[in-house]
C-alpha atoms as a PDB file:
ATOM      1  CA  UNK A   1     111.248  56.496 120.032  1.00  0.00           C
ATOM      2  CA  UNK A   2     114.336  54.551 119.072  1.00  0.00           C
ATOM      3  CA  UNK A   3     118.178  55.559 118.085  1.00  0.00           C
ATOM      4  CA  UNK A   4     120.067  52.722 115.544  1.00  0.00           C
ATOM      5  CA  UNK A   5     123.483  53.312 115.744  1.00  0.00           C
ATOM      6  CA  UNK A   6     125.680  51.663 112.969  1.00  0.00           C
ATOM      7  CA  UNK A   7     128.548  51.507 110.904  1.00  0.00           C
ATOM      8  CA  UNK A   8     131.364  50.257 113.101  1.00  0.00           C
ATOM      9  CA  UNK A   9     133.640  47.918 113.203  1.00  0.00           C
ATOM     10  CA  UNK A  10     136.934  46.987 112.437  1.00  0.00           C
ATOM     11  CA  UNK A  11     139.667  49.309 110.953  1.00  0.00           C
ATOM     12  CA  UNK A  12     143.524  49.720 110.817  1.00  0.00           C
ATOM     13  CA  UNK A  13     144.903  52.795 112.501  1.00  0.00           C
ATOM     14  CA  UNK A  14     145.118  55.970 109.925  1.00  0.00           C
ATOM     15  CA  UNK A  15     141.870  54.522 108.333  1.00  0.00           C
ATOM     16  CA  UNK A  16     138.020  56.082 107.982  1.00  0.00           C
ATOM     17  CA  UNK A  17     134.526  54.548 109.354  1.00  0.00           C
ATOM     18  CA  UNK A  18     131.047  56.615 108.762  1.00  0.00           C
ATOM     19  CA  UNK A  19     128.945  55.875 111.580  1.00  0.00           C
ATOM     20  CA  UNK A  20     124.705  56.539 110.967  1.00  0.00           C
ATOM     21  CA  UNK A  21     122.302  57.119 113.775  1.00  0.00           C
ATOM     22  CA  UNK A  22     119.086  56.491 112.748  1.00  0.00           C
ATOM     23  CA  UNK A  23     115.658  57.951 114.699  1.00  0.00           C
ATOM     24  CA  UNK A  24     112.351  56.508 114.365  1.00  0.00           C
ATOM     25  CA  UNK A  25     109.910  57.879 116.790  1.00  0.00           C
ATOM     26  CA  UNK A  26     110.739  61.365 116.104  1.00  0.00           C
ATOM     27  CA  UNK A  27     111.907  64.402 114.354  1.00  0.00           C
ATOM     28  CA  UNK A  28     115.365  64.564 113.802  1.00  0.00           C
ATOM     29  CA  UNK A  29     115.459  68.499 113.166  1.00  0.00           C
ATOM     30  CA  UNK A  30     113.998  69.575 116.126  1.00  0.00           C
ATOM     31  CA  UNK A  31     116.757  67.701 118.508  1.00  0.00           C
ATOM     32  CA  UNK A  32     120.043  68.169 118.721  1.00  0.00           C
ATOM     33  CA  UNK A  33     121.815  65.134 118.166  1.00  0.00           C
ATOM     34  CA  UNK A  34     125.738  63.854 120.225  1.00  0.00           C
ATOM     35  CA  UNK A  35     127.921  61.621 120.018  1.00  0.00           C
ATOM     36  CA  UNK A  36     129.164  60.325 122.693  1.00  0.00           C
ATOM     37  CA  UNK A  37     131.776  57.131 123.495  1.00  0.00           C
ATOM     38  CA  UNK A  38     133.183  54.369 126.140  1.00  0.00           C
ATOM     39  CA  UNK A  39     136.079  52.522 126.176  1.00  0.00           C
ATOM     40  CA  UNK A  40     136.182  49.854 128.323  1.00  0.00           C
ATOM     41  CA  UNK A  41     137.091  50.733 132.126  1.00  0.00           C
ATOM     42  CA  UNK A  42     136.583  54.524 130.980  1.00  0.00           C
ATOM     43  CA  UNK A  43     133.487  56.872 131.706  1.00  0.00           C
ATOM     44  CA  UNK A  44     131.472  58.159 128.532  1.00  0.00           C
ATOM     45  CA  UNK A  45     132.875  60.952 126.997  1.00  0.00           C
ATOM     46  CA  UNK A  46     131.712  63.366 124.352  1.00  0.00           C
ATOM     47  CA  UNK A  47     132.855  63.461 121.132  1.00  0.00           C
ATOM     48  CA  UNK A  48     130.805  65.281 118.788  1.00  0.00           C
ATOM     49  CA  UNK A  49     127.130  67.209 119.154  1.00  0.00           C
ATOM     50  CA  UNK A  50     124.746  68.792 115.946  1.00  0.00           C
ATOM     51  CA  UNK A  51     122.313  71.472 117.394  1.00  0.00           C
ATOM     52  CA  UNK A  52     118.965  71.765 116.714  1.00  0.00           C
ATOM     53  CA  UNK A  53     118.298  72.261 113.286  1.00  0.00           C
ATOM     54  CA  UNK A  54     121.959  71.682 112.844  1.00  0.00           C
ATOM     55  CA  UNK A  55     123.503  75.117 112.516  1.00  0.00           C
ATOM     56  CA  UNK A  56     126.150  74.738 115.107  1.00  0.00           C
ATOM     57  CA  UNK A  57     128.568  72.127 115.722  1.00  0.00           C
ATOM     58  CA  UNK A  58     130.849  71.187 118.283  1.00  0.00           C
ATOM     59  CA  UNK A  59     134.027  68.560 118.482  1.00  0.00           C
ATOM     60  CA  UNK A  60     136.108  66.948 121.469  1.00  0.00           C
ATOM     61  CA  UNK A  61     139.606  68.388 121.064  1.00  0.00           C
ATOM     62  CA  UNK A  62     140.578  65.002 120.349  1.00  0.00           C
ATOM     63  CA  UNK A  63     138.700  64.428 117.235  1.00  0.00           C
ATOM     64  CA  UNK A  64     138.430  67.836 116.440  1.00  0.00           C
ATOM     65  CA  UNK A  65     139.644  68.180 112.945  1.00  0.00           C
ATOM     66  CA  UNK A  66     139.358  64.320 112.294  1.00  0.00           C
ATOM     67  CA  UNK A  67     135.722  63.665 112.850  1.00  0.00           C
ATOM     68  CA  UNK A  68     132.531  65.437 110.711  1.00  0.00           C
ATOM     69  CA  UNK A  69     129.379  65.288 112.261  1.00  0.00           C
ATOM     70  CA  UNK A  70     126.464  65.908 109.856  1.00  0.00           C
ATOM     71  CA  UNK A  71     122.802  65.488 109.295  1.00  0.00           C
ATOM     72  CA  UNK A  72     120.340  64.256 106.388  1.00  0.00           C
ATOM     73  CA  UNK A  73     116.912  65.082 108.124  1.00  0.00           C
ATOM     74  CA  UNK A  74     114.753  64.308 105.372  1.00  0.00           C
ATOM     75  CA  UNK A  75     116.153  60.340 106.586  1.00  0.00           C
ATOM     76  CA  UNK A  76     115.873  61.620 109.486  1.00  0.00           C
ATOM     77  CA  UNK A  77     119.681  60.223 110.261  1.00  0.00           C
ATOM     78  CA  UNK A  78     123.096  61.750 111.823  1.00  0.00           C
ATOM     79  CA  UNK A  79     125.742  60.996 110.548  1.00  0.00           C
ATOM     80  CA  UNK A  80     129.915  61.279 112.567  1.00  0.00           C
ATOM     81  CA  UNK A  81     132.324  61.018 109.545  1.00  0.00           C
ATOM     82  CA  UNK A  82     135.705  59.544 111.247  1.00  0.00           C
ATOM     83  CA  UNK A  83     138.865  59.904 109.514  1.00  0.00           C
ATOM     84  CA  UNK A  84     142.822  59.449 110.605  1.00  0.00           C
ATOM     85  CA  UNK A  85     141.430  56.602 113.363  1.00  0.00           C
ATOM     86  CA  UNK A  86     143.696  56.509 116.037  1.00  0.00           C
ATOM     87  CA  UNK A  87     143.739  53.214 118.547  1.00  0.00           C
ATOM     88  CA  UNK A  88     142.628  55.911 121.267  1.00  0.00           C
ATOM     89  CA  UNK A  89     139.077  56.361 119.349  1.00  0.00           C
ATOM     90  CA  UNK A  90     138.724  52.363 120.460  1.00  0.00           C
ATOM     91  CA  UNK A  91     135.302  52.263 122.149  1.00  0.00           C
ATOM     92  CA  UNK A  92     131.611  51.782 122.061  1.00  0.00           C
ATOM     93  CA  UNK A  93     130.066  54.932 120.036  1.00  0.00           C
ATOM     94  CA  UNK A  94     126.312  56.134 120.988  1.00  0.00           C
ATOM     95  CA  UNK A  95     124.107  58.557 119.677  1.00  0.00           C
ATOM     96  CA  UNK A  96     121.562  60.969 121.927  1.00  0.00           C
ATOM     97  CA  UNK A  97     118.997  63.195 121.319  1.00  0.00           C
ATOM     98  CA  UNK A  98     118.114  66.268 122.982  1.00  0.00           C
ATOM     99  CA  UNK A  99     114.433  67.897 121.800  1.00  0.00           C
ATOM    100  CA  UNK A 100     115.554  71.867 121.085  1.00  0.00           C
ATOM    101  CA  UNK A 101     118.762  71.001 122.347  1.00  0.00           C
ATOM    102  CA  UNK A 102     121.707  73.064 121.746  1.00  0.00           C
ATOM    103  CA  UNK A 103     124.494  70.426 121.679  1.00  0.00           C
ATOM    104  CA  UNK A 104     125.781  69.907 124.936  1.00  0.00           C
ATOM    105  CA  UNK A 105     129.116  67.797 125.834  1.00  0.00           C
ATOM    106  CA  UNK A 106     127.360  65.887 128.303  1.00  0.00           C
ATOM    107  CA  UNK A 107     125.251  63.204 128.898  1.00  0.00           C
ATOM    108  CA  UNK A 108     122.984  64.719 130.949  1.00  0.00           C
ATOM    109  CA  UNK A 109     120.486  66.944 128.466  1.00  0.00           C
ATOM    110  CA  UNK A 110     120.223  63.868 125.958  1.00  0.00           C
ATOM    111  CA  UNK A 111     116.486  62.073 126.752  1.00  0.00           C
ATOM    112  CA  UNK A 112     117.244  59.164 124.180  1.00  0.00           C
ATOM    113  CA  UNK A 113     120.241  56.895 123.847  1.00  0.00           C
ATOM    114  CA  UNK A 114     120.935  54.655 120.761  1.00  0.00           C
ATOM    115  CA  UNK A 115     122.303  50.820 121.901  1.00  0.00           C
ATOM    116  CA  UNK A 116     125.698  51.851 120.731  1.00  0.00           C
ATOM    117  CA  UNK A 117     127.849  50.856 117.987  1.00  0.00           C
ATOM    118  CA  UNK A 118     131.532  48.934 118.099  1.00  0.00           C
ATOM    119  CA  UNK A 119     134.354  50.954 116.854  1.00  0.00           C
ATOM    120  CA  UNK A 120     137.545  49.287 117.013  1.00  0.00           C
ATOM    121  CA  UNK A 121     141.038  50.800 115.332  1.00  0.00           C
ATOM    122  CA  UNK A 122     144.136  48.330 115.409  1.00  0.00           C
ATOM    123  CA  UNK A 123     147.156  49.416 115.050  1.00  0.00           C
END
């Protein structure tokens, strides 16, 4: 089983990144899939989860509003939409999965972890 993260990088404050997480391994539509970030000298926190089967979906209060989480599971990918970057949202971005998970806000339930993905907003 393996999580690819991608799509960050570098963007100015007030502008849009797509990030992708990518499974191999297993079946995207049976897990519920989070987002989760860490900022240097900060703990991981949630940002964003998908249920299972993806019909419920839940937001940090700090992105809610901002950030679109979203799923394409015939590529078997998961997709967090980011839009109106703030500096705040600086940090490394993972993806988990959680088999018939219900899209928790916390690390815990999530089995398997993606490597993480650099986001970085400048302001």
């Amino acid at each position: 089983v393996q999580l690819q993260a991608s799509g960050g990088g570098l963007v100015q404050a007030g502008g849009s990144l797509r990030l992708s997480c990518a499974a191999s391994g297993l079946t995207f539509s049976r897990y519920a899939v989070g987002w989760f970030r860490q900022a240097p000298g900060n703990e991981r926190e949630f940002v964003s989860a998908s249920s299972w089967g993806g019909d419920r979906t839940y937001y940090a209060d700090s992105v809610k509003g901002r950030f679109t989480i979203s799923r394409d599971n015939a590529k078997n990918t998961v997709y967090l939409q980011m839009n109106s970057l703030r500096p705040e949202d600086t940090a490394v971005y993972y993806c988990a999965a959680d088999l018939w998970g219900l899209g928790s806000n916390t690390p815990s339930p999530y089995k398997f972890w993606g490597h993480g993905t650099l986001v970085t907003v400048s302001s």
